[in-house]
N, C-alpha and C. Protein backbone atom coordinates (compact mmCIF):
# COMPACT_ATOMS: atom_id res chain seq x y z
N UNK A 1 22.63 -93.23 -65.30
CA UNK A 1 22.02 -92.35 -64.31
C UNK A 1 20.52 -92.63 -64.26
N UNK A 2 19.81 -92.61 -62.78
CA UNK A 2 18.47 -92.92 -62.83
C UNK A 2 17.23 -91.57 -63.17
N UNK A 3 16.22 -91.97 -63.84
CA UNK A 3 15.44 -91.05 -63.75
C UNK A 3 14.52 -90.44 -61.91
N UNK A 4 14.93 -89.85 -61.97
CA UNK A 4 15.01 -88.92 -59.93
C UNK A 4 12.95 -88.66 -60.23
N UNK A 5 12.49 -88.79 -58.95
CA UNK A 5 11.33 -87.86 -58.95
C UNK A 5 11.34 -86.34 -59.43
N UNK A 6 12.38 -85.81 -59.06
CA UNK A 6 12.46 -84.31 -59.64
C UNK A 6 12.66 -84.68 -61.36
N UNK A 7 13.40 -84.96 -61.52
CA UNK A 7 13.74 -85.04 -63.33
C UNK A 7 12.12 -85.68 -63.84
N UNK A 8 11.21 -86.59 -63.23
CA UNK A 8 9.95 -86.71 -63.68
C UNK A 8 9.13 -85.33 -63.58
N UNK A 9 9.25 -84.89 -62.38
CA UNK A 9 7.95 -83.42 -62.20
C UNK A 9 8.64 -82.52 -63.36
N UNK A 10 9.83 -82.03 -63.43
CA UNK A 10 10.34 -81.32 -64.85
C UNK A 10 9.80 -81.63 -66.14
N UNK A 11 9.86 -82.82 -66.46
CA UNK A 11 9.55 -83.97 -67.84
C UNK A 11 8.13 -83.29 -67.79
N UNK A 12 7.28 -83.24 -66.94
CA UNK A 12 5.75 -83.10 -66.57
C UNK A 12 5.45 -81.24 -66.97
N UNK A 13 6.17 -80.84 -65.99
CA UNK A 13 6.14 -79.61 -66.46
C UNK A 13 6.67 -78.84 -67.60
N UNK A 14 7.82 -79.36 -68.07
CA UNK A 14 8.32 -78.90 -69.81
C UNK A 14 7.23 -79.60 -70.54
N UNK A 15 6.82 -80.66 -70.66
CA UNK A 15 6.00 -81.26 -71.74
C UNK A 15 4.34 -81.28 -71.24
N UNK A 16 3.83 -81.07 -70.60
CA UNK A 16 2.22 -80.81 -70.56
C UNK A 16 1.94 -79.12 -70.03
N UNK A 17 3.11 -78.49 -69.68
CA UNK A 17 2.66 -76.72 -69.53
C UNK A 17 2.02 -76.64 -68.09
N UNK A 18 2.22 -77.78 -66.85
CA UNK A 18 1.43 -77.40 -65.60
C UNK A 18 2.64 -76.25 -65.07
N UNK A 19 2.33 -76.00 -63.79
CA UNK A 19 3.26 -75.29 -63.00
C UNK A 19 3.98 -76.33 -62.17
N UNK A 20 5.16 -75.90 -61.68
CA UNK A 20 5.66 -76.25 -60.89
C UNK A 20 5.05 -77.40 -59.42
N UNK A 21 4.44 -76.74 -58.99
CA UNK A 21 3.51 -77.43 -57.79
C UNK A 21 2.36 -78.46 -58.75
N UNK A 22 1.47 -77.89 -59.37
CA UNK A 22 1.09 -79.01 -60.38
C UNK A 22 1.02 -80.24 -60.52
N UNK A 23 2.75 -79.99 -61.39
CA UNK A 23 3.39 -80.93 -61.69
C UNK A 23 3.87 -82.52 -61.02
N UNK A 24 3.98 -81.55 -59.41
CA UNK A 24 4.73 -82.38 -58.28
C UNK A 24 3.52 -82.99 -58.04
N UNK A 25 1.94 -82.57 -58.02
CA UNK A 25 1.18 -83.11 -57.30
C UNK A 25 0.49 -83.98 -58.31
N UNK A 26 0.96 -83.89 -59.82
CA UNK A 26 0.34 -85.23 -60.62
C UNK A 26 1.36 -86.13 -59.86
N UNK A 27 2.76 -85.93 -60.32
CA UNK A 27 3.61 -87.30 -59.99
C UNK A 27 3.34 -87.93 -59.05
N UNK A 28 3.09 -86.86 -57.59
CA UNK A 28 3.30 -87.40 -56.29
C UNK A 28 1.25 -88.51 -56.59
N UNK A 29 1.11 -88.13 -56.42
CA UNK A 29 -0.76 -88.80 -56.66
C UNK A 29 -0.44 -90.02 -57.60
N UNK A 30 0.11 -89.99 -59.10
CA UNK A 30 0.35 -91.02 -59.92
C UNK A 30 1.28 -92.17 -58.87
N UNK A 31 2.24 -91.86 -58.04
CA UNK A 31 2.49 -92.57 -57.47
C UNK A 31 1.97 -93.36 -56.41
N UNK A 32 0.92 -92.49 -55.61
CA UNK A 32 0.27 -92.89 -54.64
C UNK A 32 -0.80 -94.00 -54.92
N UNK A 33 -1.32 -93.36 -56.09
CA UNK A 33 -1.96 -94.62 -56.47
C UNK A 33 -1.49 -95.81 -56.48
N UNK A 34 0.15 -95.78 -57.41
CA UNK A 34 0.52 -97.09 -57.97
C UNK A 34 0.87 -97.94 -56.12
N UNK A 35 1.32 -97.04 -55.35
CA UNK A 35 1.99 -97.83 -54.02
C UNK A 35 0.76 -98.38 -53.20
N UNK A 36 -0.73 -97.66 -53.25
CA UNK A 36 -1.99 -98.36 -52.67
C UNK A 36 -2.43 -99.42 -53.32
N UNK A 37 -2.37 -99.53 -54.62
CA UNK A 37 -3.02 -100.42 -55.27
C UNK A 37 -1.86 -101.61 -54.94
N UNK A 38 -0.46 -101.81 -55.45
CA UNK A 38 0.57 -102.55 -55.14
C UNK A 38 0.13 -103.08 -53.58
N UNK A 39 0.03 -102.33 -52.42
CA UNK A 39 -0.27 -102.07 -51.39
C UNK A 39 -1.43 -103.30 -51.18
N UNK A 40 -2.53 -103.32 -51.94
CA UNK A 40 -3.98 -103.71 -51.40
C UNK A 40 -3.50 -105.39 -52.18
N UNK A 41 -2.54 -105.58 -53.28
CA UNK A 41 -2.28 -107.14 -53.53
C UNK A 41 -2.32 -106.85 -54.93
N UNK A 42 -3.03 -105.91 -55.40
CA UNK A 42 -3.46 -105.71 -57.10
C UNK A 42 -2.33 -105.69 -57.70
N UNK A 43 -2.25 -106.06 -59.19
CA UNK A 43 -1.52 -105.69 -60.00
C UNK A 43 -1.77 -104.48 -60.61
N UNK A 44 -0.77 -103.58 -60.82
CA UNK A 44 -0.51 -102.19 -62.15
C UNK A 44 -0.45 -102.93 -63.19
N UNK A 45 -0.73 -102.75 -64.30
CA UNK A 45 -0.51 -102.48 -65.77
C UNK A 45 -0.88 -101.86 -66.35
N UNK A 46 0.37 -101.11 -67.04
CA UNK A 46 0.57 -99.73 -67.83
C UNK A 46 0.59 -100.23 -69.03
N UNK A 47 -0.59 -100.65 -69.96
CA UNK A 47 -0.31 -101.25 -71.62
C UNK A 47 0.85 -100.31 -72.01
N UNK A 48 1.57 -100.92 -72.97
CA UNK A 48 2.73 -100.20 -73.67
C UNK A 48 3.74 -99.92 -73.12
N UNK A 49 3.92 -100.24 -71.55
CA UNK A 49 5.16 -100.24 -70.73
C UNK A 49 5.24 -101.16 -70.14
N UNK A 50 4.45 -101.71 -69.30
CA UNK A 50 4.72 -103.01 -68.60
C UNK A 50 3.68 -103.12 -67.39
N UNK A 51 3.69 -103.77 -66.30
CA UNK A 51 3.10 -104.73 -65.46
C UNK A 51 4.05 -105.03 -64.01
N UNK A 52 3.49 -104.32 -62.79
CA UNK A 52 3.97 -104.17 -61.67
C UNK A 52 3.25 -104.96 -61.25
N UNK A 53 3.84 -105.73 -60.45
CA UNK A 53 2.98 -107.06 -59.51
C UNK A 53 3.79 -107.46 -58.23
N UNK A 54 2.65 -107.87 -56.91
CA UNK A 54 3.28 -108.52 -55.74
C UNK A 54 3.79 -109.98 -55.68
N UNK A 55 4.52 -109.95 -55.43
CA UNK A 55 5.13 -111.53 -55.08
C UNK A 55 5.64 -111.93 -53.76
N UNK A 56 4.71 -112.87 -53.12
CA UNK A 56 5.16 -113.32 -51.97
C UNK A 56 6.78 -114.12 -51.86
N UNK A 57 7.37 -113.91 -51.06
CA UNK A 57 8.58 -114.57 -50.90
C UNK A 57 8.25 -115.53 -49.54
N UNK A 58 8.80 -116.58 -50.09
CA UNK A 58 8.61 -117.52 -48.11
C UNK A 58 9.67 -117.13 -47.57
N UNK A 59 9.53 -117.60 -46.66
CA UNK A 59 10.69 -118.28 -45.72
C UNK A 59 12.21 -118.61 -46.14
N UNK A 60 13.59 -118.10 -45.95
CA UNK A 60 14.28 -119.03 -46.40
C UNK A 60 16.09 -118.81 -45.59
N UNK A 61 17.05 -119.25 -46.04
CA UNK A 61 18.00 -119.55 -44.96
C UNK A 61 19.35 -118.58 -45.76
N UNK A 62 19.15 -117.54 -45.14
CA UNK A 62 20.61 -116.78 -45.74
C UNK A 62 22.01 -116.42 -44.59
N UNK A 63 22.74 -115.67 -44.81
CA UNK A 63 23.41 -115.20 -44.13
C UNK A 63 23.87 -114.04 -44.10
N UNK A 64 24.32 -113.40 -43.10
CA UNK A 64 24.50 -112.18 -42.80
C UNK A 64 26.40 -112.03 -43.56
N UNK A 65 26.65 -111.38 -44.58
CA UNK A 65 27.81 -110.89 -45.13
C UNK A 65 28.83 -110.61 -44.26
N UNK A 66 28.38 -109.95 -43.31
CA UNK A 66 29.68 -109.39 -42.74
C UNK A 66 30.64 -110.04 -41.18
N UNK A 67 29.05 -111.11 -40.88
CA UNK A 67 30.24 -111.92 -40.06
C UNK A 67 30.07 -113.54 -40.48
N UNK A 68 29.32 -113.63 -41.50
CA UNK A 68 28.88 -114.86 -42.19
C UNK A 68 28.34 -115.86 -41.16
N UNK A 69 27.79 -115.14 -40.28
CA UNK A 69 26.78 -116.32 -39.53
C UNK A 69 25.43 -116.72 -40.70
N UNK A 70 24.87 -117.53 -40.28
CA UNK A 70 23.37 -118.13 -40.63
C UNK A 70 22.69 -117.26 -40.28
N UNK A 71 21.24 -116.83 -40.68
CA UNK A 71 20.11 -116.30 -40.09
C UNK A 71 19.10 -116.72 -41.02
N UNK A 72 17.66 -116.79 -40.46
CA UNK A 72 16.41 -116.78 -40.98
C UNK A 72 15.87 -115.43 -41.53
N UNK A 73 15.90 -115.45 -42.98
CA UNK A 73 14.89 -114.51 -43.66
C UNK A 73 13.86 -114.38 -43.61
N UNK A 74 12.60 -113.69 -43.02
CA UNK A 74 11.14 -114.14 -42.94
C UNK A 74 10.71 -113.91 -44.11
N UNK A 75 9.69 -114.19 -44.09
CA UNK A 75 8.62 -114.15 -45.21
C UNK A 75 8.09 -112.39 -45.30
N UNK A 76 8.40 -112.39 -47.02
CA UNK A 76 7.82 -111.16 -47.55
C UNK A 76 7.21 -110.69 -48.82
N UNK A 77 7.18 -109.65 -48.92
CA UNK A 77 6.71 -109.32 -49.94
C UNK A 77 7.32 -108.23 -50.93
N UNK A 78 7.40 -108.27 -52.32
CA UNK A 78 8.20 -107.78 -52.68
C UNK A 78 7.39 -107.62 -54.22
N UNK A 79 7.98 -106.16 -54.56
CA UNK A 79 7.22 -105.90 -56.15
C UNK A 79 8.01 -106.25 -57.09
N UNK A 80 7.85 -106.87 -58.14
CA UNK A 80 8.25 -106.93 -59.15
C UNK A 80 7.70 -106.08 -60.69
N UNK A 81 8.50 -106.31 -61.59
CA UNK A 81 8.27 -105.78 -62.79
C UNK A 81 9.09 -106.47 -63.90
N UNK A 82 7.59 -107.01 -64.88
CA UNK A 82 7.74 -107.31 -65.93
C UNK A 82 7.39 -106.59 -66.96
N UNK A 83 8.19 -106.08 -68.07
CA UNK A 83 8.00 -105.03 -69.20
C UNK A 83 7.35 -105.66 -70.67
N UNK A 84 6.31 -104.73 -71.24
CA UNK A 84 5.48 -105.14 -72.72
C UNK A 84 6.25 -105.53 -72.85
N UNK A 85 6.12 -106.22 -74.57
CA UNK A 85 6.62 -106.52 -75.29
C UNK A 85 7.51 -105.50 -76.20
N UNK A 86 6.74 -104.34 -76.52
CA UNK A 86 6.81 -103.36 -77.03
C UNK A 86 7.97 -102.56 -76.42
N UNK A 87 8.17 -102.63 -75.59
CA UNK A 87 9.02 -101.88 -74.57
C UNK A 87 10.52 -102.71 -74.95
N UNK A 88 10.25 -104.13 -74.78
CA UNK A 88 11.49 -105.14 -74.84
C UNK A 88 12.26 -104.77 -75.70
N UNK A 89 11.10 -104.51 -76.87
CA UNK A 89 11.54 -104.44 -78.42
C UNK A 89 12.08 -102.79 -78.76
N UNK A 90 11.67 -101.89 -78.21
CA UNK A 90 12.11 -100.75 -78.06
C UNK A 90 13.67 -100.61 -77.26
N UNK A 91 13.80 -101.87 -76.57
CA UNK A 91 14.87 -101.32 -75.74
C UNK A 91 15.91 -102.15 -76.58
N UNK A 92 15.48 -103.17 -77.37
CA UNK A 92 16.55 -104.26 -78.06
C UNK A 92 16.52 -103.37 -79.48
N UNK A 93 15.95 -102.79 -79.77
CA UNK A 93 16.27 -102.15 -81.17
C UNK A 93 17.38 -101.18 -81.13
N UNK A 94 18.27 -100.93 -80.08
CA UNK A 94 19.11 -99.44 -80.43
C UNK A 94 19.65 -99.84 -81.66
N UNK A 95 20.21 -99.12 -82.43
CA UNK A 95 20.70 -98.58 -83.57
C UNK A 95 20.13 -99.10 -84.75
N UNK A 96 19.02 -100.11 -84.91
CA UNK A 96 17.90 -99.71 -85.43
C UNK A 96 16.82 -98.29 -85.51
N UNK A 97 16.69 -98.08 -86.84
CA UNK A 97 15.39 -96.86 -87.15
C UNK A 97 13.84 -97.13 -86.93
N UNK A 98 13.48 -96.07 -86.12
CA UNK A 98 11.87 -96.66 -85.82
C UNK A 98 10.97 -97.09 -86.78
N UNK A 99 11.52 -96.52 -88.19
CA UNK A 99 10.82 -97.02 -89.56
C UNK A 99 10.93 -99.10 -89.50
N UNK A 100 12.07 -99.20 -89.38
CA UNK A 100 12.48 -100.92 -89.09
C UNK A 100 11.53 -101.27 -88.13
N UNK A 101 10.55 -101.03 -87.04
CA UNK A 101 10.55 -101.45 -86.23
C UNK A 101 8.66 -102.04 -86.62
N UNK A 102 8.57 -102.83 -86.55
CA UNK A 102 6.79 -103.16 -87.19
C UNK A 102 6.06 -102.37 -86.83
């Protein structure tokens, strides 16, 4: 199951004590930032979680699934995400103890 914008403003409001509205208007702003900056070409990086970045896509030759003709894909742009190290290693450790972990 994915973490929802609502299940973040909750997370926000059980664990830092804002209110309700608050809450919504850190997330909603924390986001706004990340989509202008993404937006203007910049990279995000969040040390200790990872690294949001634009990547141009060219040009290229796909097809449409459902009647399998040819078509031209144009050129775009598209975000990616690459995660710390720390994060990798957090996510490859399950059933390892955080004591194990350097």
């Amino acid at each position: 199951m994915a973490l929802t914008k609502a299940d973040l403003i909750d997370s926000i409001y059980n664990r830092v004590g804002l209110s309700k509205t608050k809450s919504a208007q850190v997330a909603e702003s924390l986001l706004e930032i990340v989509k202008k900056t993404l937006e203007g070409g910049e990279d995000v990086l969040i040390t200790g979680f990872g690294k949001f970045y634009v990547k141009e896509k060219r040009e290229r030759r796909g097809r449409n699934p459902q009647t399998g003709e040819d078509i031209m894909l144009g050129e775009r742009r598209v975000v990616r995400f690459r995660c710390s190290g720390r994060l990798r290693e957090k996510l490859n450790s399950q059933g390892k103890s955080i004591q194990e972990l350097p």
